[in-house]
PDB file of N, CA and C in Angstrom:
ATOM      1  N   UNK A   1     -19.969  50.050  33.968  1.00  0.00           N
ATOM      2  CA  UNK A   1     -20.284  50.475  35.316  1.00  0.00           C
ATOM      3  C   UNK A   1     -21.799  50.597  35.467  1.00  0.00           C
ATOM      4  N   UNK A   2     -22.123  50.069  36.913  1.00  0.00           N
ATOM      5  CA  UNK A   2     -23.853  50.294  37.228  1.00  0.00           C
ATOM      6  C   UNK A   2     -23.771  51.365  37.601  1.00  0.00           C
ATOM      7  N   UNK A   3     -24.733  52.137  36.913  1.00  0.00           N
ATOM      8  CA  UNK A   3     -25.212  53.707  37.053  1.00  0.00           C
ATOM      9  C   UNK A   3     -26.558  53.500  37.433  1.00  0.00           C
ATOM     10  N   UNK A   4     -27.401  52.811  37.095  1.00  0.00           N
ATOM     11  CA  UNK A   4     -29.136  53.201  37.631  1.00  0.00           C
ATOM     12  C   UNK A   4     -28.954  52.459  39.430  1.00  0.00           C
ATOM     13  N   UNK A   5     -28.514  51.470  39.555  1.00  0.00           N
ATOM     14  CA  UNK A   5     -28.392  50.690  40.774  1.00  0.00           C
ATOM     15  C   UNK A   5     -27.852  51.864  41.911  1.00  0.00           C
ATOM     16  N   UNK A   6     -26.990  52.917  41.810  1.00  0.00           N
ATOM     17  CA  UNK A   6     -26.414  54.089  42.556  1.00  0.00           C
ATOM     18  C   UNK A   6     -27.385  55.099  42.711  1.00  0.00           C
ATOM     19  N   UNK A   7     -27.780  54.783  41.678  1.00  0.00           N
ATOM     20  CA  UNK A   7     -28.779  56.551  41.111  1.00  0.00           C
ATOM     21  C   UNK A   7     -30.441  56.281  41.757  1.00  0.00           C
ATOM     22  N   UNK A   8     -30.738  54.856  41.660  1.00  0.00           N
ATOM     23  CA  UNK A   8     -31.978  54.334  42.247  1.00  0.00           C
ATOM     24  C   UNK A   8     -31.703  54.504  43.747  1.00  0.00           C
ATOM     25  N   UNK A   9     -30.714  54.426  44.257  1.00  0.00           N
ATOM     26  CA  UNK A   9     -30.922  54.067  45.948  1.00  0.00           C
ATOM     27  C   UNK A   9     -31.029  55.652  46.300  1.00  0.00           C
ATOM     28  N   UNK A  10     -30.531  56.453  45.386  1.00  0.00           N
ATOM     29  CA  UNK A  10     -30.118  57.847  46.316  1.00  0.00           C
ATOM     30  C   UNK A  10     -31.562  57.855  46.374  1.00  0.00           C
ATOM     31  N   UNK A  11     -32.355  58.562  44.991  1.00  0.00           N
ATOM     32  CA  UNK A  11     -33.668  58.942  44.299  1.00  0.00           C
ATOM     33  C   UNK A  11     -34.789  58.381  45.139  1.00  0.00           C
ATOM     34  N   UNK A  12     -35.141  57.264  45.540  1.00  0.00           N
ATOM     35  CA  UNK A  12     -36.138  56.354  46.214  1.00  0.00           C
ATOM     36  C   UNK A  12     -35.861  56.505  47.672  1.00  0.00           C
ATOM     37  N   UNK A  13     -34.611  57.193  48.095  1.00  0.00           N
ATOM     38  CA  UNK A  13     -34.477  57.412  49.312  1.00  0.00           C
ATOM     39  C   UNK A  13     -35.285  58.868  49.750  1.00  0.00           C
ATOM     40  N   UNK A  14     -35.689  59.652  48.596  1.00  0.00           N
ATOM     41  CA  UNK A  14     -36.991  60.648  49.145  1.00  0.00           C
ATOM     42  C   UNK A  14     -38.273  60.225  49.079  1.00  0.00           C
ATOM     43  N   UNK A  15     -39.181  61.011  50.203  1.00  0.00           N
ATOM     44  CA  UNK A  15     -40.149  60.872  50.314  1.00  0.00           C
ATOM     45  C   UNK A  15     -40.829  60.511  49.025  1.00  0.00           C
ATOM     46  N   UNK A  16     -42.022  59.720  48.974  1.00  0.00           N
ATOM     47  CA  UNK A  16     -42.925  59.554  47.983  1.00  0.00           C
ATOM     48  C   UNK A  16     -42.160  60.100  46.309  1.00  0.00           C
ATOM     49  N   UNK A  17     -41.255  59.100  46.529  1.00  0.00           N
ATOM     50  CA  UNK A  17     -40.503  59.123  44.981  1.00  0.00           C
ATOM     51  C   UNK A  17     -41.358  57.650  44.062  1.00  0.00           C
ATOM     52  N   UNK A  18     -41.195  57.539  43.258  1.00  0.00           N
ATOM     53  CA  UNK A  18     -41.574  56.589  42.304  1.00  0.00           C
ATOM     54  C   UNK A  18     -40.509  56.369  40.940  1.00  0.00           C
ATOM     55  N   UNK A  19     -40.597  55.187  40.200  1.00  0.00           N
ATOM     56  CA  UNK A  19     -39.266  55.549  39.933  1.00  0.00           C
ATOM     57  C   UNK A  19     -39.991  54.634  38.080  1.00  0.00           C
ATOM     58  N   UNK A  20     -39.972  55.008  36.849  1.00  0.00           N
ATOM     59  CA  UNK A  20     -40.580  54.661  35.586  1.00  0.00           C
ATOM     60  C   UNK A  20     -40.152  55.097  34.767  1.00  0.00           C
ATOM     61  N   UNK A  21     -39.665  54.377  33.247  1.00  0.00           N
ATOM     62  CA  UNK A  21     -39.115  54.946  32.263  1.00  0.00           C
ATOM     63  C   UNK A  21     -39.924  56.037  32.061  1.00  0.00           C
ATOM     64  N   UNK A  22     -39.193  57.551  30.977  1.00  0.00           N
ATOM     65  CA  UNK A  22     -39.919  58.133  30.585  1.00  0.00           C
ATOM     66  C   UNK A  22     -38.697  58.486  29.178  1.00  0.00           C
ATOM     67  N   UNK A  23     -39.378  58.406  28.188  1.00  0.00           N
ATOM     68  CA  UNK A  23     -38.516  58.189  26.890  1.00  0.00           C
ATOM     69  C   UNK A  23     -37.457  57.331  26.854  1.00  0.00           C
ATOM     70  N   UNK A  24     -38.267  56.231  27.335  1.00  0.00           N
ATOM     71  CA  UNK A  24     -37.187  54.656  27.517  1.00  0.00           C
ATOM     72  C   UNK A  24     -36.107  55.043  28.856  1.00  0.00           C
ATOM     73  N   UNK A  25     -35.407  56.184  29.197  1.00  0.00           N
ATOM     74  CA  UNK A  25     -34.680  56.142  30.325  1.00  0.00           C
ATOM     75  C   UNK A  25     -35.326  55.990  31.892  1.00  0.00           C
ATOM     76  N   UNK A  26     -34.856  55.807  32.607  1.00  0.00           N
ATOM     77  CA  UNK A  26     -34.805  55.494  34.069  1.00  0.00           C
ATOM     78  C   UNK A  26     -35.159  57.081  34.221  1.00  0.00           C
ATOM     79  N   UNK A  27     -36.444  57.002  35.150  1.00  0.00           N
ATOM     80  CA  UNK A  27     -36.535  58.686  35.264  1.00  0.00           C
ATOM     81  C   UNK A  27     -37.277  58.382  36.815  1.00  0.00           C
ATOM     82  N   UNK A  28     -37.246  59.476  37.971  1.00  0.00           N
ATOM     83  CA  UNK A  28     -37.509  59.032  39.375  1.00  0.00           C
ATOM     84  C   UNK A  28     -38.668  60.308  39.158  1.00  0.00           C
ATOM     85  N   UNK A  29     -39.941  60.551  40.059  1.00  0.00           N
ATOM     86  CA  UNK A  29     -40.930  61.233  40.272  1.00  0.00           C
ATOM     87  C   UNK A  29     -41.229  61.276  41.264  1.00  0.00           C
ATOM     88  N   UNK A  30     -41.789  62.546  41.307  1.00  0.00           N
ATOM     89  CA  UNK A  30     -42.494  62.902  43.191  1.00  0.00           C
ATOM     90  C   UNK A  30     -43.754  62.567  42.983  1.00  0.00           C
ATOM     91  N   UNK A  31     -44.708  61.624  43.777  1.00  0.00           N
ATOM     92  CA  UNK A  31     -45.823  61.341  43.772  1.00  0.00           C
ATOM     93  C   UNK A  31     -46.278  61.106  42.453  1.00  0.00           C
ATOM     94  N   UNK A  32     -45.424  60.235  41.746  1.00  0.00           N
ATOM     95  CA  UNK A  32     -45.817  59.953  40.447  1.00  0.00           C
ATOM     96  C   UNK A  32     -46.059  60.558  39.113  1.00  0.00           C
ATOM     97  N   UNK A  33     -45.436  61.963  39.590  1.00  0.00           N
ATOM     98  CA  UNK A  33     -46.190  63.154  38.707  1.00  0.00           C
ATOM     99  C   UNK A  33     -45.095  63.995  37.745  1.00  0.00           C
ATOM    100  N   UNK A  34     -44.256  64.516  39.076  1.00  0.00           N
ATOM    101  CA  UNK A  34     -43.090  65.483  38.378  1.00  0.00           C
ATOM    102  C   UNK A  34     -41.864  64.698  38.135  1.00  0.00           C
ATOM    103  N   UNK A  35     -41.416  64.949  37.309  1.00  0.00           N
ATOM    104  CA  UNK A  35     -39.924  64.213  37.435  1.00  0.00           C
ATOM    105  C   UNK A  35     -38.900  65.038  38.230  1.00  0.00           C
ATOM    106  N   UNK A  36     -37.976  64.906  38.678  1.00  0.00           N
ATOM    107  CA  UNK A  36     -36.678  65.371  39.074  1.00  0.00           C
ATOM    108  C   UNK A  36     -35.365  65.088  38.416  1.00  0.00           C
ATOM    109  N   UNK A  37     -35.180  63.740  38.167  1.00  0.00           N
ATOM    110  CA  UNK A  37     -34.133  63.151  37.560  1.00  0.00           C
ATOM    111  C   UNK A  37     -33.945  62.218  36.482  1.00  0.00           C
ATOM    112  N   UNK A  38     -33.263  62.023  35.196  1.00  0.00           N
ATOM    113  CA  UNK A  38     -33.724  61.502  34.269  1.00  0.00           C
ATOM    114  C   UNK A  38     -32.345  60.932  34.214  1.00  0.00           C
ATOM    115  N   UNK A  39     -31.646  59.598  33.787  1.00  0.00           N
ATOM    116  CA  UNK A  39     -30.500  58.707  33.733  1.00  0.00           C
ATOM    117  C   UNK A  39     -30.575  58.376  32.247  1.00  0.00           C
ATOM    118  N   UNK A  40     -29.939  59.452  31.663  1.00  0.00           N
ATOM    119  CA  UNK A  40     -29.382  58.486  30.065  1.00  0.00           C
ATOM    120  C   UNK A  40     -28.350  58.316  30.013  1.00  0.00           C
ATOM    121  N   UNK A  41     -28.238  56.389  30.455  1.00  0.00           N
ATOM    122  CA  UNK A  41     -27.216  55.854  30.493  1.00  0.00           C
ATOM    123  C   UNK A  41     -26.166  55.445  29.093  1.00  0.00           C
ATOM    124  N   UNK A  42     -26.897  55.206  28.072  1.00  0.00           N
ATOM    125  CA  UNK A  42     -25.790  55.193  26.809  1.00  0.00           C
ATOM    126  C   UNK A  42     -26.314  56.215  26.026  1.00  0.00           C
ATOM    127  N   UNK A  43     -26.413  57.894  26.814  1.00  0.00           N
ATOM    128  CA  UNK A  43     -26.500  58.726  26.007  1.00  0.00           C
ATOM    129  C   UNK A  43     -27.870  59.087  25.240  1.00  0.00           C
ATOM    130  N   UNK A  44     -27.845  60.414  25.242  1.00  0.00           N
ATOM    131  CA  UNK A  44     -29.330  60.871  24.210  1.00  0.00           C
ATOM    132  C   UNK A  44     -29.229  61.997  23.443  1.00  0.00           C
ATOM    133  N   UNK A  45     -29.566  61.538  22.439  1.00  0.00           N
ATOM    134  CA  UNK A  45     -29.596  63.132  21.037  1.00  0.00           C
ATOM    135  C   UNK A  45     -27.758  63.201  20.912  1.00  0.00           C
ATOM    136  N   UNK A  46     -27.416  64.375  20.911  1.00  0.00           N
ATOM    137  CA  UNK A  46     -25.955  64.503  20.293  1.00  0.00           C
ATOM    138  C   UNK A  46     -24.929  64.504  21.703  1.00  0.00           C
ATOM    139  N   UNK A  47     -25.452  64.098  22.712  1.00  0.00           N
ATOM    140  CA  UNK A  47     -24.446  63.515  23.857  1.00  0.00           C
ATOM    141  C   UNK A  47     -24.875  61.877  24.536  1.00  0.00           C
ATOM    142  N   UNK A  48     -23.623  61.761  23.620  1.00  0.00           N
ATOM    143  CA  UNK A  48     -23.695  60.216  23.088  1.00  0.00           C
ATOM    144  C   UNK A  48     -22.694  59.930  24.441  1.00  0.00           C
ATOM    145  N   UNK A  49     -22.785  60.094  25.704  1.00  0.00           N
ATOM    146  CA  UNK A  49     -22.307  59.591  26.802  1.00  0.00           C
ATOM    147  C   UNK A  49     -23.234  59.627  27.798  1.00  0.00           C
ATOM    148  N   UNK A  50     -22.972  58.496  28.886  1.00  0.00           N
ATOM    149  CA  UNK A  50     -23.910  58.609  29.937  1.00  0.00           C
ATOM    150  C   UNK A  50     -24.017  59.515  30.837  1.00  0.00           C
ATOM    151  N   UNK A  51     -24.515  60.120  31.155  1.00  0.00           N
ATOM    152  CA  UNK A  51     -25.604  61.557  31.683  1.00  0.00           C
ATOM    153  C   UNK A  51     -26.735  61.282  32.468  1.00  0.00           C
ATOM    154  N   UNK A  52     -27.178  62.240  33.455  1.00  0.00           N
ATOM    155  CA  UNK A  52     -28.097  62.256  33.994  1.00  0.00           C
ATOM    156  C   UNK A  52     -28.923  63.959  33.609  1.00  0.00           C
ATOM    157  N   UNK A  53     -30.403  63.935  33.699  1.00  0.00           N
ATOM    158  CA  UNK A  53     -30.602  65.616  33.919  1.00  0.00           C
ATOM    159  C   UNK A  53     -31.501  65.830  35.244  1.00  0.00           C
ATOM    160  N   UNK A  54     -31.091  66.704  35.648  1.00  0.00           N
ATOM    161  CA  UNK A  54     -31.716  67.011  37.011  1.00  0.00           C
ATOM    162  C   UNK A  54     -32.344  68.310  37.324  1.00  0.00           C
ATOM    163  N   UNK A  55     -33.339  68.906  37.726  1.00  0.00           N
ATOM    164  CA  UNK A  55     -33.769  69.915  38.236  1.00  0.00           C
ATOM    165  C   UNK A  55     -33.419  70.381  39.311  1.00  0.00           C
ATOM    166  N   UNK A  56     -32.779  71.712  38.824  1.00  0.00           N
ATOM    167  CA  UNK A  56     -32.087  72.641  39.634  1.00  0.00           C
ATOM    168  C   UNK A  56     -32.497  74.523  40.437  1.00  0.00           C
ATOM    169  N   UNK A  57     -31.808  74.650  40.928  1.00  0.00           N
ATOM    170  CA  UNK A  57     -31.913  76.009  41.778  1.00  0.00           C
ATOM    171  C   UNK A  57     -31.873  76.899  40.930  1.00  0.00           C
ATOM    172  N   UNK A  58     -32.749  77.770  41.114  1.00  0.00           N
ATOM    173  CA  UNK A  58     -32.128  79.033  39.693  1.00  0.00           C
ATOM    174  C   UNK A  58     -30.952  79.593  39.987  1.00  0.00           C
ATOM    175  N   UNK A  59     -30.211  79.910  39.105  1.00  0.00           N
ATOM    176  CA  UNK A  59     -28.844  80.218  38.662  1.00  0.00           C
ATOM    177  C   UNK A  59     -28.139  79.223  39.197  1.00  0.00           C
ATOM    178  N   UNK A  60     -28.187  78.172  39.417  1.00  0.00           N
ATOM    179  CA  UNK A  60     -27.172  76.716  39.288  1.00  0.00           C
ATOM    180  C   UNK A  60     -26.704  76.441  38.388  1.00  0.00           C
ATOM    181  N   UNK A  61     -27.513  75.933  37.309  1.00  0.00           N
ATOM    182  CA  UNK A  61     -27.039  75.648  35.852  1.00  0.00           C
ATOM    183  C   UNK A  61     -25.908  76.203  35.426  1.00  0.00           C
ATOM    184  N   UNK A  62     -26.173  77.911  35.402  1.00  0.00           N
ATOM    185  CA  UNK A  62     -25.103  78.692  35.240  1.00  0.00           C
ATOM    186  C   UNK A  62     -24.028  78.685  35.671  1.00  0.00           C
ATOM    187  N   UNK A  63     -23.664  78.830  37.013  1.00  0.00           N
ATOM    188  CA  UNK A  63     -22.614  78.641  37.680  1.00  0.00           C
ATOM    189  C   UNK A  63     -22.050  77.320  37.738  1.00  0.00           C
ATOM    190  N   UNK A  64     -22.834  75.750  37.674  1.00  0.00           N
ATOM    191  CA  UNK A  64     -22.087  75.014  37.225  1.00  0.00           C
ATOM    192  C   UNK A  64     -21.275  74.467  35.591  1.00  0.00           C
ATOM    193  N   UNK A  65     -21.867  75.020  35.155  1.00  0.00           N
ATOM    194  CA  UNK A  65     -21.369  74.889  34.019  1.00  0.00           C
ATOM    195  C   UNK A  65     -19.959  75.545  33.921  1.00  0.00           C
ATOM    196  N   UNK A  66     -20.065  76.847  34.554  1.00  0.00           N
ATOM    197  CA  UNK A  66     -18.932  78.104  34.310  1.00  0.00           C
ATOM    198  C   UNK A  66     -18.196  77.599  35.313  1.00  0.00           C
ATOM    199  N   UNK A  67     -18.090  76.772  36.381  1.00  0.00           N
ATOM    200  CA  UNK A  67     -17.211  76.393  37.031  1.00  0.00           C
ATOM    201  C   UNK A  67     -16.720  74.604  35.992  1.00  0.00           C
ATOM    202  N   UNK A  68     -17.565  74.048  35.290  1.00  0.00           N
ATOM    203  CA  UNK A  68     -16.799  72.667  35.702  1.00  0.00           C
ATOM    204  C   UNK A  68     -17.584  72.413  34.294  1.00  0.00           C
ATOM    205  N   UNK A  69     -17.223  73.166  33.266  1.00  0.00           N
ATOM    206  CA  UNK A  69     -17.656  72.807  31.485  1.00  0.00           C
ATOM    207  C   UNK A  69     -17.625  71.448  31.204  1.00  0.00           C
ATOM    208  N   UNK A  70     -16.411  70.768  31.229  1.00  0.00           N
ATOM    209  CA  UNK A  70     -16.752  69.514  31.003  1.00  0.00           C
ATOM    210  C   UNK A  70     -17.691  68.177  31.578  1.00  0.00           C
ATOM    211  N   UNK A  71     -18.204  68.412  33.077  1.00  0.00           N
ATOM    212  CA  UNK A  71     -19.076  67.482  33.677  1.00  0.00           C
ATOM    213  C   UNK A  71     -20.178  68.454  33.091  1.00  0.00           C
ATOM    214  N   UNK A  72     -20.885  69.274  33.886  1.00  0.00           N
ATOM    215  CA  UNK A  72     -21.839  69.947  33.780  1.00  0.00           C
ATOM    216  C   UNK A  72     -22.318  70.927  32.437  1.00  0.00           C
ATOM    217  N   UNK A  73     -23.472  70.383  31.878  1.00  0.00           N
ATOM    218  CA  UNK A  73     -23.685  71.216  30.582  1.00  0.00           C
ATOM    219  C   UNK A  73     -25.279  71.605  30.680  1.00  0.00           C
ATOM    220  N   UNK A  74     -25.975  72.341  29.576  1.00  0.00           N
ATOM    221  CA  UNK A  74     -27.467  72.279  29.511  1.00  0.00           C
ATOM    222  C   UNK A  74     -28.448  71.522  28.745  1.00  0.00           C
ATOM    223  N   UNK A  75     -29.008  70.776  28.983  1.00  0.00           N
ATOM    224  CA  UNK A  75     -29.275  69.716  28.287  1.00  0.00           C
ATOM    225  C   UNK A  75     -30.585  69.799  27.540  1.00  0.00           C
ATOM    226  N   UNK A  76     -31.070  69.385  26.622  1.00  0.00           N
ATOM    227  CA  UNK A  76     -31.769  69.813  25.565  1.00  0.00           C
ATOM    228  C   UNK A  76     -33.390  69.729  26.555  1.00  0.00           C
ATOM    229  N   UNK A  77     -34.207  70.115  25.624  1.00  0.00           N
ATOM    230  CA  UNK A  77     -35.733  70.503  26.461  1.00  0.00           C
ATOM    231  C   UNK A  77     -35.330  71.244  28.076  1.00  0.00           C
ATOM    232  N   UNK A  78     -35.277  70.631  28.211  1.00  0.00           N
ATOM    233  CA  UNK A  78     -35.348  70.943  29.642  1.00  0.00           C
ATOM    234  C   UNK A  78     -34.442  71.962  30.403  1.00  0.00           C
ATOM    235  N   UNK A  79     -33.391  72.172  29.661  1.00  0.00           N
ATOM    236  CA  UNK A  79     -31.874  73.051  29.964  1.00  0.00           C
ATOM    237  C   UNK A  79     -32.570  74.847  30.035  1.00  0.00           C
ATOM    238  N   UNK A  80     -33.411  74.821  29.433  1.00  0.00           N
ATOM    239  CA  UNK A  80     -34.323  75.958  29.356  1.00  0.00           C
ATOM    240  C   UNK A  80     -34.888  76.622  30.682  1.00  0.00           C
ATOM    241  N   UNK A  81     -35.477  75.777  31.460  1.00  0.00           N
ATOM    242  CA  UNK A  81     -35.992  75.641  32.501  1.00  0.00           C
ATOM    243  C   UNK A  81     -35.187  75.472  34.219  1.00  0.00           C
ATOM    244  N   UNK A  82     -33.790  75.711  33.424  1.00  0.00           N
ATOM    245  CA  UNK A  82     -32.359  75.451  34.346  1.00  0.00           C
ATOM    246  C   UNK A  82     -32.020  73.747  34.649  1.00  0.00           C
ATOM    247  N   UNK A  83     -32.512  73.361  34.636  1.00  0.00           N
ATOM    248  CA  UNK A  83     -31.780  72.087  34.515  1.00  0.00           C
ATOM    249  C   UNK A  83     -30.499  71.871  34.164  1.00  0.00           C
ATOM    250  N   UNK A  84     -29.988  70.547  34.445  1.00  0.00           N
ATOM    251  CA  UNK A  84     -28.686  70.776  34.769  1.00  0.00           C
ATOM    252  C   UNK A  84     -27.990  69.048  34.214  1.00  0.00           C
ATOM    253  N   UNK A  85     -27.244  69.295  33.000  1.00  0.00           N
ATOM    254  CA  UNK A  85     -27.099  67.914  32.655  1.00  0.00           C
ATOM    255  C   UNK A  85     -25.149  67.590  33.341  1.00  0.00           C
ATOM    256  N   UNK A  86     -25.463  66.357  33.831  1.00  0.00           N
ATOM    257  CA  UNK A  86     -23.862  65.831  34.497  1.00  0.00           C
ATOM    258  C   UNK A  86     -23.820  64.802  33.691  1.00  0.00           C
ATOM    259  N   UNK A  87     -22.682  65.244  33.490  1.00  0.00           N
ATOM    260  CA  UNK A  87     -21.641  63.259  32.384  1.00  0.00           C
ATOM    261  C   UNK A  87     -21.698  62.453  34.125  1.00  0.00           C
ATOM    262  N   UNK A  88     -21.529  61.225  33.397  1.00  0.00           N
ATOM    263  CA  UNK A  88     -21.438  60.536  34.200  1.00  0.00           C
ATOM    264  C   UNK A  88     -20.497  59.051  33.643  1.00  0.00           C
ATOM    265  N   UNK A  89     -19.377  60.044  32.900  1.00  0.00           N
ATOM    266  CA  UNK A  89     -18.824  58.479  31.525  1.00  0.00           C
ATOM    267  C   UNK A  89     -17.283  58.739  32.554  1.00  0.00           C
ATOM    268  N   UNK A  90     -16.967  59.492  33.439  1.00  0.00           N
ATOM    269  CA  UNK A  90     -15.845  59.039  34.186  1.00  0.00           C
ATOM    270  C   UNK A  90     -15.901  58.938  35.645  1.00  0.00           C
ATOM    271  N   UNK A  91     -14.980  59.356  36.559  1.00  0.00           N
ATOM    272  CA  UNK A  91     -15.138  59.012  37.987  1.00  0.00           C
ATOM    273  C   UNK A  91     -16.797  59.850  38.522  1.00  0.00           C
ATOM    274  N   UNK A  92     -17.162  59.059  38.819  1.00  0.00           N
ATOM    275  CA  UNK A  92     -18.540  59.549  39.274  1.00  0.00           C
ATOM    276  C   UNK A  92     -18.675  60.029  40.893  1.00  0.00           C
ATOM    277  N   UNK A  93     -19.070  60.602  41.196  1.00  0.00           N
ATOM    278  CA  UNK A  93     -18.994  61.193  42.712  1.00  0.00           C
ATOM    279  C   UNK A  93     -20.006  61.180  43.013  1.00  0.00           C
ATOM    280  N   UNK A  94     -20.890  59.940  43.976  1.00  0.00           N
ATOM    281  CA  UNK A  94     -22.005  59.595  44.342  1.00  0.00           C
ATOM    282  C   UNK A  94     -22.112  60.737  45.215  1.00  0.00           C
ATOM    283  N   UNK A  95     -21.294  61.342  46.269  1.00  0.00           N
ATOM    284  CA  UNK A  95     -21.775  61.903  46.989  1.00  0.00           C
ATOM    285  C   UNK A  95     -22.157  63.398  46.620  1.00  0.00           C
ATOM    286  N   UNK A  96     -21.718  63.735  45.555  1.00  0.00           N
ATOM    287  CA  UNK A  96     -22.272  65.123  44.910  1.00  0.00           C
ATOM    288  C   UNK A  96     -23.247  64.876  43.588  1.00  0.00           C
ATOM    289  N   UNK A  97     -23.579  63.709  43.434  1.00  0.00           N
ATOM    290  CA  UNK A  97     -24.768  63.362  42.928  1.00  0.00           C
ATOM    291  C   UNK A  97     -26.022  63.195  43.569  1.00  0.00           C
ATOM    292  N   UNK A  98     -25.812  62.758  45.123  1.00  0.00           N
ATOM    293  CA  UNK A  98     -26.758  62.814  45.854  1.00  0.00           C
ATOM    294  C   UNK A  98     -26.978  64.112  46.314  1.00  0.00           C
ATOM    295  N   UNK A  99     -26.083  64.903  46.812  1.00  0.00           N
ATOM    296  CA  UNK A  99     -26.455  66.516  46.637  1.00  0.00           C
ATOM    297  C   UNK A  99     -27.821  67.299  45.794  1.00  0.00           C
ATOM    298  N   UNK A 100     -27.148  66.817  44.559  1.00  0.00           N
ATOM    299  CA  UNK A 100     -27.709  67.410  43.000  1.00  0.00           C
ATOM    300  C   UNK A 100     -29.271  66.902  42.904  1.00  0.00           C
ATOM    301  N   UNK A 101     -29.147  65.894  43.406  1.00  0.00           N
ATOM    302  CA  UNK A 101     -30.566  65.022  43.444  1.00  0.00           C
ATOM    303  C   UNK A 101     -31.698  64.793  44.291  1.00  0.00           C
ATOM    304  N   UNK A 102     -31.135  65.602  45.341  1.00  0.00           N
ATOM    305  CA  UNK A 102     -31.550  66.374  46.816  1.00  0.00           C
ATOM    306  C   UNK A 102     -32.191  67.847  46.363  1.00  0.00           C
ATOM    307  N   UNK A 103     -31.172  68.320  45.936  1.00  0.00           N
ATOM    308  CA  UNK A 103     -31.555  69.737  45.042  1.00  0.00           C
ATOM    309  C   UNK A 103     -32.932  69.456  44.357  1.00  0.00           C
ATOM    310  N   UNK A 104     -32.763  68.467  43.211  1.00  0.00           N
ATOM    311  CA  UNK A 104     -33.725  67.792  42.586  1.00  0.00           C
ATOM    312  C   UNK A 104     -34.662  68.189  42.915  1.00  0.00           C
ATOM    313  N   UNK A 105     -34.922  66.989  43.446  1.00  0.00           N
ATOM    314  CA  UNK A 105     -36.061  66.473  44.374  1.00  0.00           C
ATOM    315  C   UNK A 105     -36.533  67.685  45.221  1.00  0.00           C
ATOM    316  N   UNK A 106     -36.048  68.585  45.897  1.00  0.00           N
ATOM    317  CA  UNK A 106     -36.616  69.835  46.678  1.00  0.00           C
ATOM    318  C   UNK A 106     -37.343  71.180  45.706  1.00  0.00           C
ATOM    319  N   UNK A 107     -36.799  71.020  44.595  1.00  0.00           N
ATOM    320  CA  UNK A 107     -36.907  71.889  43.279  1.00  0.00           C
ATOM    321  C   UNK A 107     -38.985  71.403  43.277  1.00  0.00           C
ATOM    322  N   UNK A 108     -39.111  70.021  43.185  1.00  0.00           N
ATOM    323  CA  UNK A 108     -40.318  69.732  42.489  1.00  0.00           C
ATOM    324  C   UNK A 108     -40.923  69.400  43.719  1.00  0.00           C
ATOM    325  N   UNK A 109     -40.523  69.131  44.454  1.00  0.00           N
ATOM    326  CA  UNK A 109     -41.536  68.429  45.865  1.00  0.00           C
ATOM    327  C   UNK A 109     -42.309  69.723  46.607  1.00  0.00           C
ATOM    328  N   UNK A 110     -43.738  69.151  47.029  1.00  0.00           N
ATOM    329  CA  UNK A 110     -44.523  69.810  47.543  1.00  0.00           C
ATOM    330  C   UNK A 110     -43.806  69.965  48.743  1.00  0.00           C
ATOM    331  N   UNK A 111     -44.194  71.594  49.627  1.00  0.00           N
ATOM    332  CA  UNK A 111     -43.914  71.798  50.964  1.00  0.00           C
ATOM    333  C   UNK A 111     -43.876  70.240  52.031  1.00  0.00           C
ATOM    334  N   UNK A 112     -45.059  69.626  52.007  1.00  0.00           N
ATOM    335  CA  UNK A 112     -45.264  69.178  53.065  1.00  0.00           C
ATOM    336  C   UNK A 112     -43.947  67.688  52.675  1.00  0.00           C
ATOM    337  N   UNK A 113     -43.627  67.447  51.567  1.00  0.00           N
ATOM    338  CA  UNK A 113     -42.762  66.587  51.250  1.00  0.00           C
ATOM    339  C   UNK A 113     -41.271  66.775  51.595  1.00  0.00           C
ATOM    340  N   UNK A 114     -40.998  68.129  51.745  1.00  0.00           N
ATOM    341  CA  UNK A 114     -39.174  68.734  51.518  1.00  0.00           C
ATOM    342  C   UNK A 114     -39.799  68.648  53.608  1.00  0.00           C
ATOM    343  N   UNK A 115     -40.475  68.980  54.286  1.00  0.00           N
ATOM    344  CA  UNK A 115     -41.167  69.110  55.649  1.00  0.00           C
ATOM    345  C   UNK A 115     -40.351  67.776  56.250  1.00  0.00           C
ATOM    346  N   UNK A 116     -41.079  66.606  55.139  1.00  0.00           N
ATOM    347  CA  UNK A 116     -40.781  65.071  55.547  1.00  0.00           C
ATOM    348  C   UNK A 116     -39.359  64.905  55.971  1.00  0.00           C
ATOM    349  N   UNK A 117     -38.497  65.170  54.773  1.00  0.00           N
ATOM    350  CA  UNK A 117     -37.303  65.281  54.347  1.00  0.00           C
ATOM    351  C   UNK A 117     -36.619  65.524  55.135  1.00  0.00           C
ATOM    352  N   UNK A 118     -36.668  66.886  55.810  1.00  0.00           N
ATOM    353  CA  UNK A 118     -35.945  67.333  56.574  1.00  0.00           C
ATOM    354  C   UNK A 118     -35.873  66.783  57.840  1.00  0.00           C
ATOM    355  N   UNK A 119     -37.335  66.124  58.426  1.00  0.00           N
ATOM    356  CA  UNK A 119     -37.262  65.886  59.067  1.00  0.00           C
ATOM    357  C   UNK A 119     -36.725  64.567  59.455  1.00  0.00           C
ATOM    358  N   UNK A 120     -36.138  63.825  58.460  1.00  0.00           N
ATOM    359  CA  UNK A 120     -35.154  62.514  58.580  1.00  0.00           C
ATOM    360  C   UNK A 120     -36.254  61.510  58.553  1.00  0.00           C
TER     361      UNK A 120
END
C-alpha cells in the first residue's frame, strides 16, 4: 500500500509546508525548519511496522494511547515531548490522519501560519 502519496497530499496541503527526508524517512516541515510529521514506512528501531510520528496537543498522547493501545503508542526520541506514534500496517483512516496532522502542523506553526489556515 502507498502510504507517503496519502500522507504527502494531506501535509503539503498546509501553509508553507516543505516536505525532505530526515533519517532517510519522508518527514514534512513548517518553513523548512520544524518538523511535524515523520512516515516510517517499513518501520524504525524495534517497531518494525509502518508508522508515522506526529506532534501533538499536550495530554493527547496519553489519552490516545489509553483509548486505542494498539494503533497509537509513544515513539522513541520524540514520545517524550508528547508525540504521538500511529501504526499504519492495517486499515488506515485518512480522514483521522488528516486530523492528527492538522493537530501537527498547528502544534509547530507560527501564529501567523495556523491565521492562514484557518482562514481556508
Amino acid at each position: 500500500m502507498d502510504l507517503v502519496s496519502p500522507l504527502r497530499a494531506i501535509c503539503l496541503g498546509f501553509p508553507d509546508v516543505t516536505e525532505r527526508p530526515s533519517h532517510s524517512a519522508p518527514t514534512w516541515f513548517v518553513r523548512d525548519r520544524k518538523s511535524f510529521v515523520t512516515l516510517w514506512e517499513h518501520g524504525h528501531h524495534d517497531n518494525r511496522f509502518a508508522h508515522l510520528w506526529c506532534a501533538a496537543p499536550p495530554g493527547v498522547q496519553r489519552e490516545l494511547i489509553a483509548a486505542d493501545p494498539d494503533r497509537f503508542f509513544r515513539p522513541p526520541y520524540v514520545g517524550g515531548r508528547g508525540w504521538i506514534g500511529v501504526r499504519l500496517d492495517g486499515r488506515v483512516d485518512w480522514a483521522e490522519i488528516a486530523e492528527l496532522a492538522e493537530d501537527a502542523y498547528r502544534m509547530v506553526a507560527p501564529a501567523t501560519l495556523v491565521k492562514r489556515l484557518d482562514a481556508g
